[in-house]
Protein backbone atom coordinates (compact mmCIF):
# COMPACT_ATOMS: atom_id res chain seq x y z
CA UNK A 1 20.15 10.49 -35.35
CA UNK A 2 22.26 7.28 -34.13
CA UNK A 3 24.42 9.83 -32.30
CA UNK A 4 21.74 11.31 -30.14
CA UNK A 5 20.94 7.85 -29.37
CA UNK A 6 24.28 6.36 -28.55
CA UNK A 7 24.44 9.49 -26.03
CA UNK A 8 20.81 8.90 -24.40
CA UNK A 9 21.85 6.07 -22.09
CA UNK A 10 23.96 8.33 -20.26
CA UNK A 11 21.15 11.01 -19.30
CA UNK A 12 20.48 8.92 -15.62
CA UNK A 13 24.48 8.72 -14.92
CA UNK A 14 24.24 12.83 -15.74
CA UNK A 15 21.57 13.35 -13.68
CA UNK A 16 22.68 11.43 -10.65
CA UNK A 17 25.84 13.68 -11.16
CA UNK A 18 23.87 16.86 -11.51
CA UNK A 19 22.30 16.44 -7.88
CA UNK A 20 25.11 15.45 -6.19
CA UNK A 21 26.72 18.57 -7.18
CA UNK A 22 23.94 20.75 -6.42
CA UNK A 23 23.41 18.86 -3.02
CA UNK A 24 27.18 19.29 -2.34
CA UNK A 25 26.46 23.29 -3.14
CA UNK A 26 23.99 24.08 -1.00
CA UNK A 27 25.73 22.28 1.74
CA UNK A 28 28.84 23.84 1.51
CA UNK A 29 27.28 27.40 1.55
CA UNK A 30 26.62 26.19 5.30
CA UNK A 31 29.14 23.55 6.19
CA UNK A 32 32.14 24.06 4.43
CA UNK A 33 34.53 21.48 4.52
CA UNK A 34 31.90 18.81 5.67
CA UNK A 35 30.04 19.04 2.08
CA UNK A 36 33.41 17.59 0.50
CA UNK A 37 33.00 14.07 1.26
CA UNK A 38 28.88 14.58 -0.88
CA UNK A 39 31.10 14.39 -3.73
CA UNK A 40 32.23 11.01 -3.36
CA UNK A 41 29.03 10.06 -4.49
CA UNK A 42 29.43 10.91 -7.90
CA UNK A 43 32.58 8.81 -8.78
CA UNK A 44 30.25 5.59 -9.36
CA UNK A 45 27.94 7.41 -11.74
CA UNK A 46 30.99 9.30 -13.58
CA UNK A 47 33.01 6.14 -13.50
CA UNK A 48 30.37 4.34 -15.69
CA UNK A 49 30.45 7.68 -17.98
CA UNK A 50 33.89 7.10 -18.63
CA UNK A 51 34.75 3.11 -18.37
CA UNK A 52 30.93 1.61 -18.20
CA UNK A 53 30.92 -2.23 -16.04
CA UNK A 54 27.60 -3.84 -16.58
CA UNK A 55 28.00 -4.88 -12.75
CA UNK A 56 28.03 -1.67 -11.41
CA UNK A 57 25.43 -0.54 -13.36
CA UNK A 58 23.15 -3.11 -12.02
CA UNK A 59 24.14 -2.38 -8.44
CA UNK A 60 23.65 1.33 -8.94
CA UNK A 61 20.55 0.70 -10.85
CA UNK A 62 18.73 -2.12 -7.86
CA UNK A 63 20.57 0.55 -4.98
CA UNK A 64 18.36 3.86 -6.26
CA UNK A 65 15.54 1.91 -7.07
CA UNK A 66 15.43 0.65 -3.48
CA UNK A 67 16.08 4.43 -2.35
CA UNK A 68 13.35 5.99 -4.42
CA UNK A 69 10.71 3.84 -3.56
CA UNK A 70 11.50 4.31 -0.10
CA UNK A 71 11.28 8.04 -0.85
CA UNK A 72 7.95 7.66 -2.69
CA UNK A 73 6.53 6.46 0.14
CA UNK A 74 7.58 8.74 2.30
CA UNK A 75 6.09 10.98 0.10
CA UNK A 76 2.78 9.70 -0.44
CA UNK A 77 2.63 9.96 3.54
CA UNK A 78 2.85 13.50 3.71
CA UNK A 79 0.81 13.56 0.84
CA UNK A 80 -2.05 11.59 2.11
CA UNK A 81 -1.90 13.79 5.94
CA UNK A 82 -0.26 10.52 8.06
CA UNK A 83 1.35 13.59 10.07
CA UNK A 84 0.16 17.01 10.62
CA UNK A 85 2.65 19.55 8.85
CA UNK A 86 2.50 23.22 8.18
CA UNK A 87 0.72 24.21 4.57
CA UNK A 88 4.38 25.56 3.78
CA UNK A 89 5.72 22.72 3.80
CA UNK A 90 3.07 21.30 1.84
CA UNK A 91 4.07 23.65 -1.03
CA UNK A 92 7.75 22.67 -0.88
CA UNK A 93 6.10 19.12 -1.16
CA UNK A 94 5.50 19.76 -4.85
CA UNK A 95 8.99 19.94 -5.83
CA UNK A 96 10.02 17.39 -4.10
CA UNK A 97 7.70 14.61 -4.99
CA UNK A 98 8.88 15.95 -9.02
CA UNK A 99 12.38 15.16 -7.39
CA UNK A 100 11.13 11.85 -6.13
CA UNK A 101 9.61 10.65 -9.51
CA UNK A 102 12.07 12.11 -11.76
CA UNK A 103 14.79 9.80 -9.27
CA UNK A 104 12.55 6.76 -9.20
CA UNK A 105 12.50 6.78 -13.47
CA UNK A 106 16.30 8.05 -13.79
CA UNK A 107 16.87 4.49 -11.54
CA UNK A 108 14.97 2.38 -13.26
CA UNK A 109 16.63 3.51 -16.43
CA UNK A 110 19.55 2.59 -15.05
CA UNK A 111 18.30 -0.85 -14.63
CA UNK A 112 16.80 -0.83 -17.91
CA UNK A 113 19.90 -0.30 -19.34
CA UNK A 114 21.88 -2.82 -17.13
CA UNK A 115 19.22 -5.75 -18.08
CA UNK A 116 18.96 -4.88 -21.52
CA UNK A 117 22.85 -4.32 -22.93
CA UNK A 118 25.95 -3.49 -22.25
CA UNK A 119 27.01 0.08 -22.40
């Protein structure tokens, strides 16, 4: 059991790595060689994987936070009809506000983790 543990605090760092490379998939279906430079957004979250900084992880941790909140409340105004949109889009709206939450906890985790110990 202390081995699951010791593995747990990196879940967020996995995530954040997981979309990037999905994001950078779907672009470059479209795009090409403009979908290269998504990847750059990874290094920070695999660079704490492999040599964690307590800095860093704050940074990252206050930086998604900010990001996600903005994107909940983007999301609460479609949700709550601030502008007209097609009922489509309203379905699509589902999976993204799970996107939105599931970003706003994997953040705050990050935080947690920052505030609480060193990695």
């Amino acid at each position: 059991m202390p081995s699951i543990t010791k593995y747990t605090k990196f879940i967020p760092y996995t995530y954040f790595i997981a979309i990037t490379v999905c994001w950078f998939t779907i672009i470059n279906r479209s795009n090409g060689l403009v979908a290269y430079p998504i990847l750059l957004l990874g290094i920070p979250f695999l660079w704490q994987i492999i040599k964690p900084n307590k800095k860093l992880n704050f940074i990252l941790g206050v930086w998604f936070i900010c990001i996600s909140s903005y994107l909940i409340l983007a999301y609460l105004s479609l949700i709550l009809d601030v502008f007209s949109i097609a009922y489509n889009v309203k379905k699509v709206m589902l999976y993204g506000g799970i996107f939105v939450f599931i970003t706003f906890a994997m953040s705050s985790w990050i935080l947690r983790n920052s505030l609480k110990e060193t990695i």
